[in-house]
C-alpha atoms as a PDB file:
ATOM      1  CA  UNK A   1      18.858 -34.390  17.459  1.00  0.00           C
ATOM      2  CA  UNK A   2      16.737 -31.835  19.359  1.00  0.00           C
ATOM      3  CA  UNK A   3      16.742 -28.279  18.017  1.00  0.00           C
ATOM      4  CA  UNK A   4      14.404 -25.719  20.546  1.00  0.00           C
ATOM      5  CA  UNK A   5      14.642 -22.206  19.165  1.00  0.00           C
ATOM      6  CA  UNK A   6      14.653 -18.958  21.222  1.00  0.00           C
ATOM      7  CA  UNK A   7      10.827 -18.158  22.028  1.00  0.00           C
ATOM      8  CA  UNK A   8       9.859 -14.461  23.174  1.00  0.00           C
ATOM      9  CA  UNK A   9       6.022 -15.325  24.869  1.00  0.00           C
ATOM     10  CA  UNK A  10       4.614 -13.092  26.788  1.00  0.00           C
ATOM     11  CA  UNK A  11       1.075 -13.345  28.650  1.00  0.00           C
ATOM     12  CA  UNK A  12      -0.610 -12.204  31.911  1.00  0.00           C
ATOM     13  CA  UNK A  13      -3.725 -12.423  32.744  1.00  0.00           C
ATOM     14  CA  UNK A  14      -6.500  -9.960  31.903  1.00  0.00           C
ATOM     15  CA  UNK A  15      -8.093 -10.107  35.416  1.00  0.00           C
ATOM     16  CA  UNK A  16      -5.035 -10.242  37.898  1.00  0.00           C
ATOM     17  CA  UNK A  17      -2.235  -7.889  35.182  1.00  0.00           C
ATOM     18  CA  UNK A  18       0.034  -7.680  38.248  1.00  0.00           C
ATOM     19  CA  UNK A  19       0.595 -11.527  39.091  1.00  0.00           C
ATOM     20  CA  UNK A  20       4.177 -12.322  37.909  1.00  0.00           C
ATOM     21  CA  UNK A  21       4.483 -16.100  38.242  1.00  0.00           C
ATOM     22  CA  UNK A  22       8.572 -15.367  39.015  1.00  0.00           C
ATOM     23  CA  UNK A  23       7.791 -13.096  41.939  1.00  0.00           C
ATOM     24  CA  UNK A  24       4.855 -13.805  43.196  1.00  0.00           C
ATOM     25  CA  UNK A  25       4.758 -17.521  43.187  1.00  0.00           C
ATOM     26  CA  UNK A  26       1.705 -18.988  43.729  1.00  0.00           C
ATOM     27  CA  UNK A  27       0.660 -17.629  47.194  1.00  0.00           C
ATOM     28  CA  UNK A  28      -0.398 -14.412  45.039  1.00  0.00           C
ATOM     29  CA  UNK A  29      -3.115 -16.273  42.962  1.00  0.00           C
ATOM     30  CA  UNK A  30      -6.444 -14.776  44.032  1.00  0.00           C
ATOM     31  CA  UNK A  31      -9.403 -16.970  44.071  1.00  0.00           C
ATOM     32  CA  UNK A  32      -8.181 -19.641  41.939  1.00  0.00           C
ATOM     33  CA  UNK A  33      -8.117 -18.053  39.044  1.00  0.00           C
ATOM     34  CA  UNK A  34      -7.659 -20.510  35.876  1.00  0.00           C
ATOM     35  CA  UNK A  35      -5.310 -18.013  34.367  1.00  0.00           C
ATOM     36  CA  UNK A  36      -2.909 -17.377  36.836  1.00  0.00           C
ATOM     37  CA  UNK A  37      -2.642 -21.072  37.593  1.00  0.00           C
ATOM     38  CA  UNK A  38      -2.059 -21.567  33.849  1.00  0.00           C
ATOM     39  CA  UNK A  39       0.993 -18.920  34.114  1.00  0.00           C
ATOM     40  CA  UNK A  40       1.916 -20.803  36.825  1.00  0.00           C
ATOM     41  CA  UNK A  41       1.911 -23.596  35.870  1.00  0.00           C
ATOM     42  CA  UNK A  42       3.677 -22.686  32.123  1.00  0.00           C
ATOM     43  CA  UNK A  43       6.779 -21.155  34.714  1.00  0.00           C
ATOM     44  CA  UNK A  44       7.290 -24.476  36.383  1.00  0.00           C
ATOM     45  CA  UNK A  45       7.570 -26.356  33.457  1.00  0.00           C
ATOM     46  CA  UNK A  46       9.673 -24.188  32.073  1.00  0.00           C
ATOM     47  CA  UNK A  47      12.099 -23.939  35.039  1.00  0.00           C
ATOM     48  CA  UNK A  48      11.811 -27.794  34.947  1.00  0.00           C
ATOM     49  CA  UNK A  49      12.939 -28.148  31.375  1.00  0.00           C
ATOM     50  CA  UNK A  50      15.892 -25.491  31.575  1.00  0.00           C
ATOM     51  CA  UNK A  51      17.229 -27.973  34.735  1.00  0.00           C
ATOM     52  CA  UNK A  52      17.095 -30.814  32.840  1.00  0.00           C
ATOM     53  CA  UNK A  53      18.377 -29.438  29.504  1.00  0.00           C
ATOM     54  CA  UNK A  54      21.387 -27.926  31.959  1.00  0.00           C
ATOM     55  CA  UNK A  55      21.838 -31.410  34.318  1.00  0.00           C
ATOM     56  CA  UNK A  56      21.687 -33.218  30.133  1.00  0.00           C
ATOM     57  CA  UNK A  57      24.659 -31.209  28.997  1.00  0.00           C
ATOM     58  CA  UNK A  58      26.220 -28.498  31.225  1.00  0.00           C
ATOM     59  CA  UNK A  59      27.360 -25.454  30.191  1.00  0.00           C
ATOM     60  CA  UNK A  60      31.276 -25.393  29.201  1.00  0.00           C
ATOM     61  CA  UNK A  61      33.016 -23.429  31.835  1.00  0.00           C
ATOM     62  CA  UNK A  62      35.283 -22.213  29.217  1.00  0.00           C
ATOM     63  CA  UNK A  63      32.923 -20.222  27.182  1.00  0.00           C
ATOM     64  CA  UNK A  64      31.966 -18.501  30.599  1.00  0.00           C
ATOM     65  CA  UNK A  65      35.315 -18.022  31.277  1.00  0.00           C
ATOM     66  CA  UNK A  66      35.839 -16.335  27.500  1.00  0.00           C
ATOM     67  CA  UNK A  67      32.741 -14.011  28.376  1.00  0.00           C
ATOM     68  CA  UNK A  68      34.302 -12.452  31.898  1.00  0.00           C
ATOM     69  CA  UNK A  69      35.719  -9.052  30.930  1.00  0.00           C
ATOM     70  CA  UNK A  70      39.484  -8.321  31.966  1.00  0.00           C
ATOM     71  CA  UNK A  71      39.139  -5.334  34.562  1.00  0.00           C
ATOM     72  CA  UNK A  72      42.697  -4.964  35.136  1.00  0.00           C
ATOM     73  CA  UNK A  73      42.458  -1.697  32.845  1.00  0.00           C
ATOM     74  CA  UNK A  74      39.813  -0.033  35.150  1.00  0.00           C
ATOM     75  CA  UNK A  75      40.632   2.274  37.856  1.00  0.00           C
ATOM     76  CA  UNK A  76      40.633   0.348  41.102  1.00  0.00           C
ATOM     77  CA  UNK A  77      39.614   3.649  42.941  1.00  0.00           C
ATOM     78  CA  UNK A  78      39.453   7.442  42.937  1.00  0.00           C
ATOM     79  CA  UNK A  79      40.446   7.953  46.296  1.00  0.00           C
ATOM     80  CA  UNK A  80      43.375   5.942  46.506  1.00  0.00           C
ATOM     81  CA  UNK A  81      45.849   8.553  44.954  1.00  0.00           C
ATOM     82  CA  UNK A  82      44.334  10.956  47.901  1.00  0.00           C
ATOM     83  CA  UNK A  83      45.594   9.284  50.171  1.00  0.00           C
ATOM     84  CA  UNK A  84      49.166   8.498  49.308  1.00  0.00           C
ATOM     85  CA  UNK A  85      50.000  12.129  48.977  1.00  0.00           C
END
């Protein structure tokens, strides 16, 4: 068995504060810097691993089901009434 906890990390770089690997993608790396590849880098592998933890054991489609809210309670519109009288 394989147990991977939750893990908050958070980094940037101390030259380039601005370059999110998520948004940015690589084409925003200035100059090559070692840092920004390195965040780069640590995205992709992570994107990588979440694919093949998801393609290893999908998600249940009925615990996404469960987490839907009912909005049949909710008022469809506020103009609707208006226009019916």
């Amino acid at each position: 068995m394989l147990k991977l906890g939750i893990v908050k990390w958070r980094a940037k770089c101390s030259k380039h504060s601005g370059f999110d690997p998520y948004s940015d993608g690589r084409g925003a790396i200035r100059g090559g810097c070692n840092r920004c590849e390195a965040l780069m880098e640590i995205y992709e592998l992570h994107q990588k691993m979440m694919a093949l933890m998801r393609q290893f054991n999908p998600p249940d489609p009925k615990k996404s089901a469960a987490k839907k809210r009912d909005d049949s309670h909710l008022q469809e519109s506020l103009f609707d009434e208006l226009e019916n009288e």
